[in-house]
N, C-alpha and C. Protein backbone atom coordinates (compact mmCIF):
# COMPACT_ATOMS: atom_id res chain seq x y z
N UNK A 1 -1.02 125.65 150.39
CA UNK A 1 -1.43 124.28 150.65
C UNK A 1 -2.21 124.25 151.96
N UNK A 2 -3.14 123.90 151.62
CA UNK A 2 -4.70 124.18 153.33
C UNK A 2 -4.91 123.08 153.02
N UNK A 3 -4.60 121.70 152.20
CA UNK A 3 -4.89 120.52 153.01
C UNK A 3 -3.80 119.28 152.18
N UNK A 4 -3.86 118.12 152.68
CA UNK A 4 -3.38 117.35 152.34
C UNK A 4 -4.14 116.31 151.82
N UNK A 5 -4.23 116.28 150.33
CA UNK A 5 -4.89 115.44 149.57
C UNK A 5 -4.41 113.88 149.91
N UNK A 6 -5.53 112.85 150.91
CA UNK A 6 -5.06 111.67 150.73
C UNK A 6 -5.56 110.54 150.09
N UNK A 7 -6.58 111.16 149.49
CA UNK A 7 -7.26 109.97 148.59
C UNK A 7 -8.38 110.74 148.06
N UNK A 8 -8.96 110.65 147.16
CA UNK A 8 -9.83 111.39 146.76
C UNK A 8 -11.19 111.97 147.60
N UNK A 9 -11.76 110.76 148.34
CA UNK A 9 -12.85 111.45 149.06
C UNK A 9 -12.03 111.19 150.73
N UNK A 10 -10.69 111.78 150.94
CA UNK A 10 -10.08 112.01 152.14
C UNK A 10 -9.43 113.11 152.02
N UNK A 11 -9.63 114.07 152.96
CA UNK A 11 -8.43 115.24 152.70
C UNK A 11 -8.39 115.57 154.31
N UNK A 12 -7.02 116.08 154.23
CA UNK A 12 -6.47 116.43 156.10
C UNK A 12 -6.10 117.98 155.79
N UNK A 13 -7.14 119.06 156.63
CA UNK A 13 -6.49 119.82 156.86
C UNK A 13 -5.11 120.51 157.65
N UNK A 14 -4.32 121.51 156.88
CA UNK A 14 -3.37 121.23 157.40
C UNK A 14 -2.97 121.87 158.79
N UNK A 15 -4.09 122.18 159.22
CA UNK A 15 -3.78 122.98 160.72
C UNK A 15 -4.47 121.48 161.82
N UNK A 16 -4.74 120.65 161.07
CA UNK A 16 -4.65 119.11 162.14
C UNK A 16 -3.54 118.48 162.12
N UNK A 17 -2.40 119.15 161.31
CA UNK A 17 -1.12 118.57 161.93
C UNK A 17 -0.19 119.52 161.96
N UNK A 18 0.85 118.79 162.95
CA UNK A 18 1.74 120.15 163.73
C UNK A 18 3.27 119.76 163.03
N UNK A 19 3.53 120.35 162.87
CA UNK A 19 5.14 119.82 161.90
C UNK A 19 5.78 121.35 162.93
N UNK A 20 7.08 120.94 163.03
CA UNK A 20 7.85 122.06 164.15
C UNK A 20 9.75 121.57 163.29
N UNK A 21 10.34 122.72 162.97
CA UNK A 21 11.74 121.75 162.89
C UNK A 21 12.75 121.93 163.88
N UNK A 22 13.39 120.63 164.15
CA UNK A 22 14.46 120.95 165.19
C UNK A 22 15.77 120.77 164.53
N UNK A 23 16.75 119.91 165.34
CA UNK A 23 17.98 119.92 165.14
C UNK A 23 17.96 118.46 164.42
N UNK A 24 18.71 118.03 163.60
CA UNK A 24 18.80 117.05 162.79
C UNK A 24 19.97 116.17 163.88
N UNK A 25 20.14 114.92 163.73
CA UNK A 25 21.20 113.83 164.41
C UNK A 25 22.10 113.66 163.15
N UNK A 26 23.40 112.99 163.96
CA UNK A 26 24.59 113.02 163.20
C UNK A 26 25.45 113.55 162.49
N UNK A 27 26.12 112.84 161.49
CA UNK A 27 27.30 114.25 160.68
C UNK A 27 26.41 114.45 160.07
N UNK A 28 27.32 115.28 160.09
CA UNK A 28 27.13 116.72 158.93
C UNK A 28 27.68 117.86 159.12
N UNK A 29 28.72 118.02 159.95
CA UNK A 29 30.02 118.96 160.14
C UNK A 29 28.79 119.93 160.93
N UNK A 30 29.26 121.02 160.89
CA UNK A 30 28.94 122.76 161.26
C UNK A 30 27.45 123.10 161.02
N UNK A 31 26.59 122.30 159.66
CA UNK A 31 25.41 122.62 159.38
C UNK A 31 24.60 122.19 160.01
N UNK A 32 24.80 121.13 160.36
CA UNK A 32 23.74 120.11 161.28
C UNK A 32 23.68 120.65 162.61
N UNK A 33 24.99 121.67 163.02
CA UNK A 33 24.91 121.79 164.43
C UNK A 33 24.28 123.26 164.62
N UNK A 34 24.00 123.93 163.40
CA UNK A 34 23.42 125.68 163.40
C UNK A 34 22.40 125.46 162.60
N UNK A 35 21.68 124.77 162.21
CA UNK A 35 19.73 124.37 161.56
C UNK A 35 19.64 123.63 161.56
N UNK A 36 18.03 124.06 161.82
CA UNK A 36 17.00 123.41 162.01
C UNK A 36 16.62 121.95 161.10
N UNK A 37 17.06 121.40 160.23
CA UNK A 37 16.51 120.93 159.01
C UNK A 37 15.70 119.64 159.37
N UNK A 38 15.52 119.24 160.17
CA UNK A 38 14.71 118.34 160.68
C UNK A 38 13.22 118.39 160.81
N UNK A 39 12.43 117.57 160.68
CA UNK A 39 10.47 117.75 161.07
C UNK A 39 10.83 116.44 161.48
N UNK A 40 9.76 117.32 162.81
CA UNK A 40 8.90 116.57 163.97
C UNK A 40 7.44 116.85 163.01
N UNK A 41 6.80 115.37 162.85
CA UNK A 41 5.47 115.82 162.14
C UNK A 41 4.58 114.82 163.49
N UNK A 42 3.39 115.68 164.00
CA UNK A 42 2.31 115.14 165.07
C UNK A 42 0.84 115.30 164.48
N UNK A 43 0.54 113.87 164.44
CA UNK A 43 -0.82 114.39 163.70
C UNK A 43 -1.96 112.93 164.71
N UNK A 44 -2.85 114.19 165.55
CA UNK A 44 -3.75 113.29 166.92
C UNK A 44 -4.68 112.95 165.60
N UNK A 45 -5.32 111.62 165.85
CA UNK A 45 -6.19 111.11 165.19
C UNK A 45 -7.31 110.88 165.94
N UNK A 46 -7.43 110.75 167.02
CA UNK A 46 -8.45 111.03 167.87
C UNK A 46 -9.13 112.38 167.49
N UNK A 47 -8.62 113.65 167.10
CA UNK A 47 -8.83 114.89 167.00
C UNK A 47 -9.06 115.23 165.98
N UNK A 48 -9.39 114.44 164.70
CA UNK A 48 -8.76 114.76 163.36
C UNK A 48 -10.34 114.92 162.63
N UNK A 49 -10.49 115.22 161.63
CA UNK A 49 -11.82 115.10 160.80
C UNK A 49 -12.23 113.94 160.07
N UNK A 50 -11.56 112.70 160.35
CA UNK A 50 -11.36 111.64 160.00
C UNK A 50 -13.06 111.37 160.59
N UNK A 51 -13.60 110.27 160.22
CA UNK A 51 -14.80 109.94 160.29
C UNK A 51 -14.57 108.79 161.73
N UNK A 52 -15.49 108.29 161.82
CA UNK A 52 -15.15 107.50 163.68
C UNK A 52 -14.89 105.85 162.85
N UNK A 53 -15.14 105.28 162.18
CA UNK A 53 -15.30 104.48 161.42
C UNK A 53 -13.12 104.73 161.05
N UNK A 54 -12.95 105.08 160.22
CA UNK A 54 -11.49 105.86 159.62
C UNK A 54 -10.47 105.80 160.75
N UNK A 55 -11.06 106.29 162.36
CA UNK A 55 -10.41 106.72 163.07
C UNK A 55 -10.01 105.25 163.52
N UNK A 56 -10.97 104.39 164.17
CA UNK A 56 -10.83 102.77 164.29
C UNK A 56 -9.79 102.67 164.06
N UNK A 57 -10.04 102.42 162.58
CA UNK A 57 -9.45 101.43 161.39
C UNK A 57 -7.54 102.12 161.62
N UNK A 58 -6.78 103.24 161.75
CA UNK A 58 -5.91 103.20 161.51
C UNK A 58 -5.40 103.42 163.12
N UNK A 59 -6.14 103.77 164.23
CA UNK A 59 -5.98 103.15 165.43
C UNK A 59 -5.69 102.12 165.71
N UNK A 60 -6.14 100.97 165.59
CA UNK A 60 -6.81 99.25 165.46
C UNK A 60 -5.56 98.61 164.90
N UNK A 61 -4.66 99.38 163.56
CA UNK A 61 -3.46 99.08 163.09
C UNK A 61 -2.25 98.50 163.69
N UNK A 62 -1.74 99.35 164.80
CA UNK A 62 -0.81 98.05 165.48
C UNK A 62 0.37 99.01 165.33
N UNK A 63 0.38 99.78 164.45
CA UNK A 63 1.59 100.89 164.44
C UNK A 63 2.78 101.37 165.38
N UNK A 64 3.54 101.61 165.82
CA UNK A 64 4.32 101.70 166.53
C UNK A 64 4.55 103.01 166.45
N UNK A 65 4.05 103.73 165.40
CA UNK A 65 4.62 105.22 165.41
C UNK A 65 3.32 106.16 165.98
N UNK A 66 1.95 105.17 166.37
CA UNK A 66 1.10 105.64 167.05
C UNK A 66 1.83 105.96 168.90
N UNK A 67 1.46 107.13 169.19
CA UNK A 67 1.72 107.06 170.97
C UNK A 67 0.21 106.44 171.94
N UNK A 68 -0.07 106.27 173.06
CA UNK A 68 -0.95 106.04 173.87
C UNK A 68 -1.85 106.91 173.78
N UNK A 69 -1.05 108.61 173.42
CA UNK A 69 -2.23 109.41 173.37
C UNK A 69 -3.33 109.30 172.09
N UNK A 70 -2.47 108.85 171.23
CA UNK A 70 -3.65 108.44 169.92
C UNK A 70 -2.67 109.31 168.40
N UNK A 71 -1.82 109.82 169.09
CA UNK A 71 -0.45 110.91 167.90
C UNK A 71 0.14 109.76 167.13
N UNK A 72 0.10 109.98 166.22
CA UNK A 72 0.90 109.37 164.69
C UNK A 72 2.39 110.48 164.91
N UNK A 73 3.31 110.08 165.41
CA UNK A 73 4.63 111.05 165.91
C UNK A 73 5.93 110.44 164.90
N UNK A 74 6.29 111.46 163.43
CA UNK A 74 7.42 111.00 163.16
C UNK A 74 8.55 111.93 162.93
N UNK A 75 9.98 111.80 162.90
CA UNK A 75 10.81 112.59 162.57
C UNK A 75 11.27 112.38 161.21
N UNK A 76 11.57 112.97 160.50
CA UNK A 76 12.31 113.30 159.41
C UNK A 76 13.49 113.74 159.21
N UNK A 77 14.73 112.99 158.80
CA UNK A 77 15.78 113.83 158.54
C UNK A 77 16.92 113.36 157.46
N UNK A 78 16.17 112.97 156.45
CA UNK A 78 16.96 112.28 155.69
C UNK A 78 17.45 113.49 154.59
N UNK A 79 16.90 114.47 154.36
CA UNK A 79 17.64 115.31 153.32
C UNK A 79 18.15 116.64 154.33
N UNK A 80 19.04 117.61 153.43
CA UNK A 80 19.72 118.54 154.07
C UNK A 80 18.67 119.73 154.05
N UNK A 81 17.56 119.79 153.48
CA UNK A 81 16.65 120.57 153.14
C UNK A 81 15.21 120.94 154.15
N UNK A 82 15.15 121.75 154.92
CA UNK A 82 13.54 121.70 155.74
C UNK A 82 13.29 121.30 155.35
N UNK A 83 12.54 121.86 153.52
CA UNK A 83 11.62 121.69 152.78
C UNK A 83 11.38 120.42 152.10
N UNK A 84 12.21 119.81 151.59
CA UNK A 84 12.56 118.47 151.32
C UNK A 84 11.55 117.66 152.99
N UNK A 85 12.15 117.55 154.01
CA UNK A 85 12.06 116.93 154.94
C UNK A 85 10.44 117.06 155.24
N UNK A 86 9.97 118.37 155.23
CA UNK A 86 8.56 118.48 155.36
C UNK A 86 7.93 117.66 154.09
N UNK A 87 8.11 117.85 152.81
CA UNK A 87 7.14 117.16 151.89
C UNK A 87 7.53 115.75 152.24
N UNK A 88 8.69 114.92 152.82
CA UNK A 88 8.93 113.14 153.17
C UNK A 88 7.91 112.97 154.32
N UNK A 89 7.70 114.17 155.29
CA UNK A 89 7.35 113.80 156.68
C UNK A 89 5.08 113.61 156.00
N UNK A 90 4.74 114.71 155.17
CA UNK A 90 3.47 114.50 154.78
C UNK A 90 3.24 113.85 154.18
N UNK A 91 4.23 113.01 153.19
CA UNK A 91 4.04 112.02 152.48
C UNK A 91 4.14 110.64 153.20
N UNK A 92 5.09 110.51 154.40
CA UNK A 92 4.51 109.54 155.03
C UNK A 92 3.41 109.52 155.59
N UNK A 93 3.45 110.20 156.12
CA UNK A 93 1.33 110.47 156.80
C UNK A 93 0.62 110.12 156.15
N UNK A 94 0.65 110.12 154.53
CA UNK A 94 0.03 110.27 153.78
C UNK A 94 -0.88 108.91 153.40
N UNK A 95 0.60 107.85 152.58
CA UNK A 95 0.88 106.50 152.66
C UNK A 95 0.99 105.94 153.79
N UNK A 96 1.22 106.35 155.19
CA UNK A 96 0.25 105.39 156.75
C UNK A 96 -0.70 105.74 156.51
N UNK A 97 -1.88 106.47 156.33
CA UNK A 97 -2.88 107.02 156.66
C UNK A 97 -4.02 105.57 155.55
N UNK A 98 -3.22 105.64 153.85
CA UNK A 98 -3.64 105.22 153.01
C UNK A 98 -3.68 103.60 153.42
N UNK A 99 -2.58 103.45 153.67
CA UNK A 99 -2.21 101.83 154.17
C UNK A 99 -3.15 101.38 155.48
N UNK A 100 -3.44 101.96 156.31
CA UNK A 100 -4.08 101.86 157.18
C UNK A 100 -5.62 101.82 156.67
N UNK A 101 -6.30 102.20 156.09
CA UNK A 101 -7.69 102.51 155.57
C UNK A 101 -7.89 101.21 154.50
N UNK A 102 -6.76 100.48 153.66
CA UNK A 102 -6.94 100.02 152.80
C UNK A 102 -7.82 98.18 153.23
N UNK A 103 -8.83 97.96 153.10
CA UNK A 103 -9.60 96.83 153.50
C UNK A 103 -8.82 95.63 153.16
N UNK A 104 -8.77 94.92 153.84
CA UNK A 104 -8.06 93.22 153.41
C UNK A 104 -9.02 92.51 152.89
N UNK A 105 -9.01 91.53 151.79
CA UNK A 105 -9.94 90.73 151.00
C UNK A 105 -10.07 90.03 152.18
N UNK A 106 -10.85 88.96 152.16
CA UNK A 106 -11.10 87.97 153.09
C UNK A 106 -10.18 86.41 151.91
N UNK A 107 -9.34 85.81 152.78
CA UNK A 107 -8.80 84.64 151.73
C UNK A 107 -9.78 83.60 152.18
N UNK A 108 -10.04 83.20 150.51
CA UNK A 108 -10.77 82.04 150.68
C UNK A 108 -9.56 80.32 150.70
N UNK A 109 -10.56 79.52 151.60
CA UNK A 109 -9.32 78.70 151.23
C UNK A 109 -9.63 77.32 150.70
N UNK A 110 -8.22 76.77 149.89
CA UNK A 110 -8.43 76.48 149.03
C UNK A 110 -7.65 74.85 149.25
N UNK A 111 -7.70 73.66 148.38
CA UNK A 111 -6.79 72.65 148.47
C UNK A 111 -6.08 72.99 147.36
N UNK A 112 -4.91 72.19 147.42
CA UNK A 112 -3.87 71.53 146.39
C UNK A 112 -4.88 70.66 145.39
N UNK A 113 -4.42 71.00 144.22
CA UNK A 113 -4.73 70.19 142.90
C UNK A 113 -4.35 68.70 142.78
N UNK A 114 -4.74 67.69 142.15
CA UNK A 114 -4.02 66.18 142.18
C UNK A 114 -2.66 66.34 141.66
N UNK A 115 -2.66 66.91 140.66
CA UNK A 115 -1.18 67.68 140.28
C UNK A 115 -0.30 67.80 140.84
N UNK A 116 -0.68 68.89 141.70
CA UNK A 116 0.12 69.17 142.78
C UNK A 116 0.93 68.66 143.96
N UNK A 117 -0.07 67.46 144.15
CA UNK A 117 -0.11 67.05 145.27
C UNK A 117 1.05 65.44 144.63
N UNK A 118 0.64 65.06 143.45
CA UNK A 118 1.82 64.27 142.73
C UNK A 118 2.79 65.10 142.89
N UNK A 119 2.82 65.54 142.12
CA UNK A 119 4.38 66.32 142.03
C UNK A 119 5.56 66.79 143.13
N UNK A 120 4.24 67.08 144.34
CA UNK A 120 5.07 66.75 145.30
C UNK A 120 5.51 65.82 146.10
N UNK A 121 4.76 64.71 145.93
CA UNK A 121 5.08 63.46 146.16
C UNK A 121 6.44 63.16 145.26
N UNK A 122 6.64 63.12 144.06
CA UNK A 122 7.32 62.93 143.25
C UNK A 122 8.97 63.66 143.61
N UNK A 123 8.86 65.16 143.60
CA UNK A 123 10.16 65.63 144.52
C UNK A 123 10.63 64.85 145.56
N UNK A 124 9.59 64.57 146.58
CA UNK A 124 10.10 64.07 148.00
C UNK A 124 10.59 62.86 147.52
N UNK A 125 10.28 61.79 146.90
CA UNK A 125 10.90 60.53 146.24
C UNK A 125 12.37 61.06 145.47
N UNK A 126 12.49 61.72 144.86
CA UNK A 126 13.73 62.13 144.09
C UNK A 126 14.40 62.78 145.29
N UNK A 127 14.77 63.44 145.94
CA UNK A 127 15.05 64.05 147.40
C UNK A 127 15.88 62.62 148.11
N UNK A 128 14.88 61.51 148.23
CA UNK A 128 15.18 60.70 149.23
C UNK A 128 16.46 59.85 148.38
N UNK A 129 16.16 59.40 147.27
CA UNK A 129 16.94 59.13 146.79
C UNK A 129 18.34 59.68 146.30
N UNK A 130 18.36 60.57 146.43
CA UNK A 130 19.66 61.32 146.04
C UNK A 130 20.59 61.47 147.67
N UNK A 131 19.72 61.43 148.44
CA UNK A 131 20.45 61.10 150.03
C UNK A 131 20.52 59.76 150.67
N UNK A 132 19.89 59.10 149.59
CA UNK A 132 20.36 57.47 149.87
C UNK A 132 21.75 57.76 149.63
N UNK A 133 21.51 57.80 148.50
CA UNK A 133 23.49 57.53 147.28
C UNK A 133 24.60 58.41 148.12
N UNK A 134 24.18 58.96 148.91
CA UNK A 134 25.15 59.70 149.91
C UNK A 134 25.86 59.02 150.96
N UNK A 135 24.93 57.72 151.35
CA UNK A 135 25.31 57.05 152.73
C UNK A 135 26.16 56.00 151.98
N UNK A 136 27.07 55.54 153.33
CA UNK A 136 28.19 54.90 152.83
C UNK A 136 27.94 53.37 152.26
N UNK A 137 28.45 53.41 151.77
CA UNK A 137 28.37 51.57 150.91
C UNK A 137 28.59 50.19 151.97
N UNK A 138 27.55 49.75 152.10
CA UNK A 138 28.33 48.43 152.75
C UNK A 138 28.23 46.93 152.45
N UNK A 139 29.67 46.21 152.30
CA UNK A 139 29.60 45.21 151.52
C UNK A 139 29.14 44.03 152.12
């Protein structure tokens, strides 16, 4: 595997990201405390073959798992498996990378229908009345 297919006309080679495994957090008795099974996955986007346009766009995002230096930095450790953990850690990269690139329509905007705009008139009248009949009676 020499790259990471992320969309058809996107691909990340895989020596632009650094995956390293360390020690995993929490239980897990004896195993967790003698391997590695954890990924650290670092992938600089500033540095990347990403186009300058690409680079923006998932910069510009708002991400939190971006650092100051411009690193997309995540850990992985949800299965007992490196290997497992490495294919979750590129597959998130994968789907941020995708989510980030994906263009927002522009919303056009629009009114309420006469319909609509009865009908909700019509609730708020049925509403009021049903919290009339609530208040106390007076003779």
């Amino acid at each position: 595997m020499d790259c990471l297919e992320v969309r058809q006309d996107i691909s990340i080679p895989m020596n632009e990201i650094s995956l390293s495994a360390v020690r995993s957090q929490g239980a897990g008795g004896q195993h967790v405390n003698k391997t590695s099974t954890a990924i650290h996955l670092r992938f600089d986007i500033r540095a990347s073959s990403l186009t300058e346009e690409q680079k923006q766009r998932i910069l510009n995002g708002g991400d939190n798992r971006i650092n100051n230096a411009g690193e997309f930095v995540i850990k992985v450790q949800q299965a007992r498996s490196q290997i497992d953990n490495r294919d979750q850690a590129l597959l998130q990269l994968k789907l941020f990378i995708i989510k980030a690139l994906k263009v927002q329509r522009m919303r056009k905007a629009t009114r309420p229908t006469k319909s609509a705009k009865a009908k909700r008139i019509e609730t708020k009248k049925q509403r009021g009345q049903k919290k009339q009949l609530r208040q106390k009676v007076t003779f």
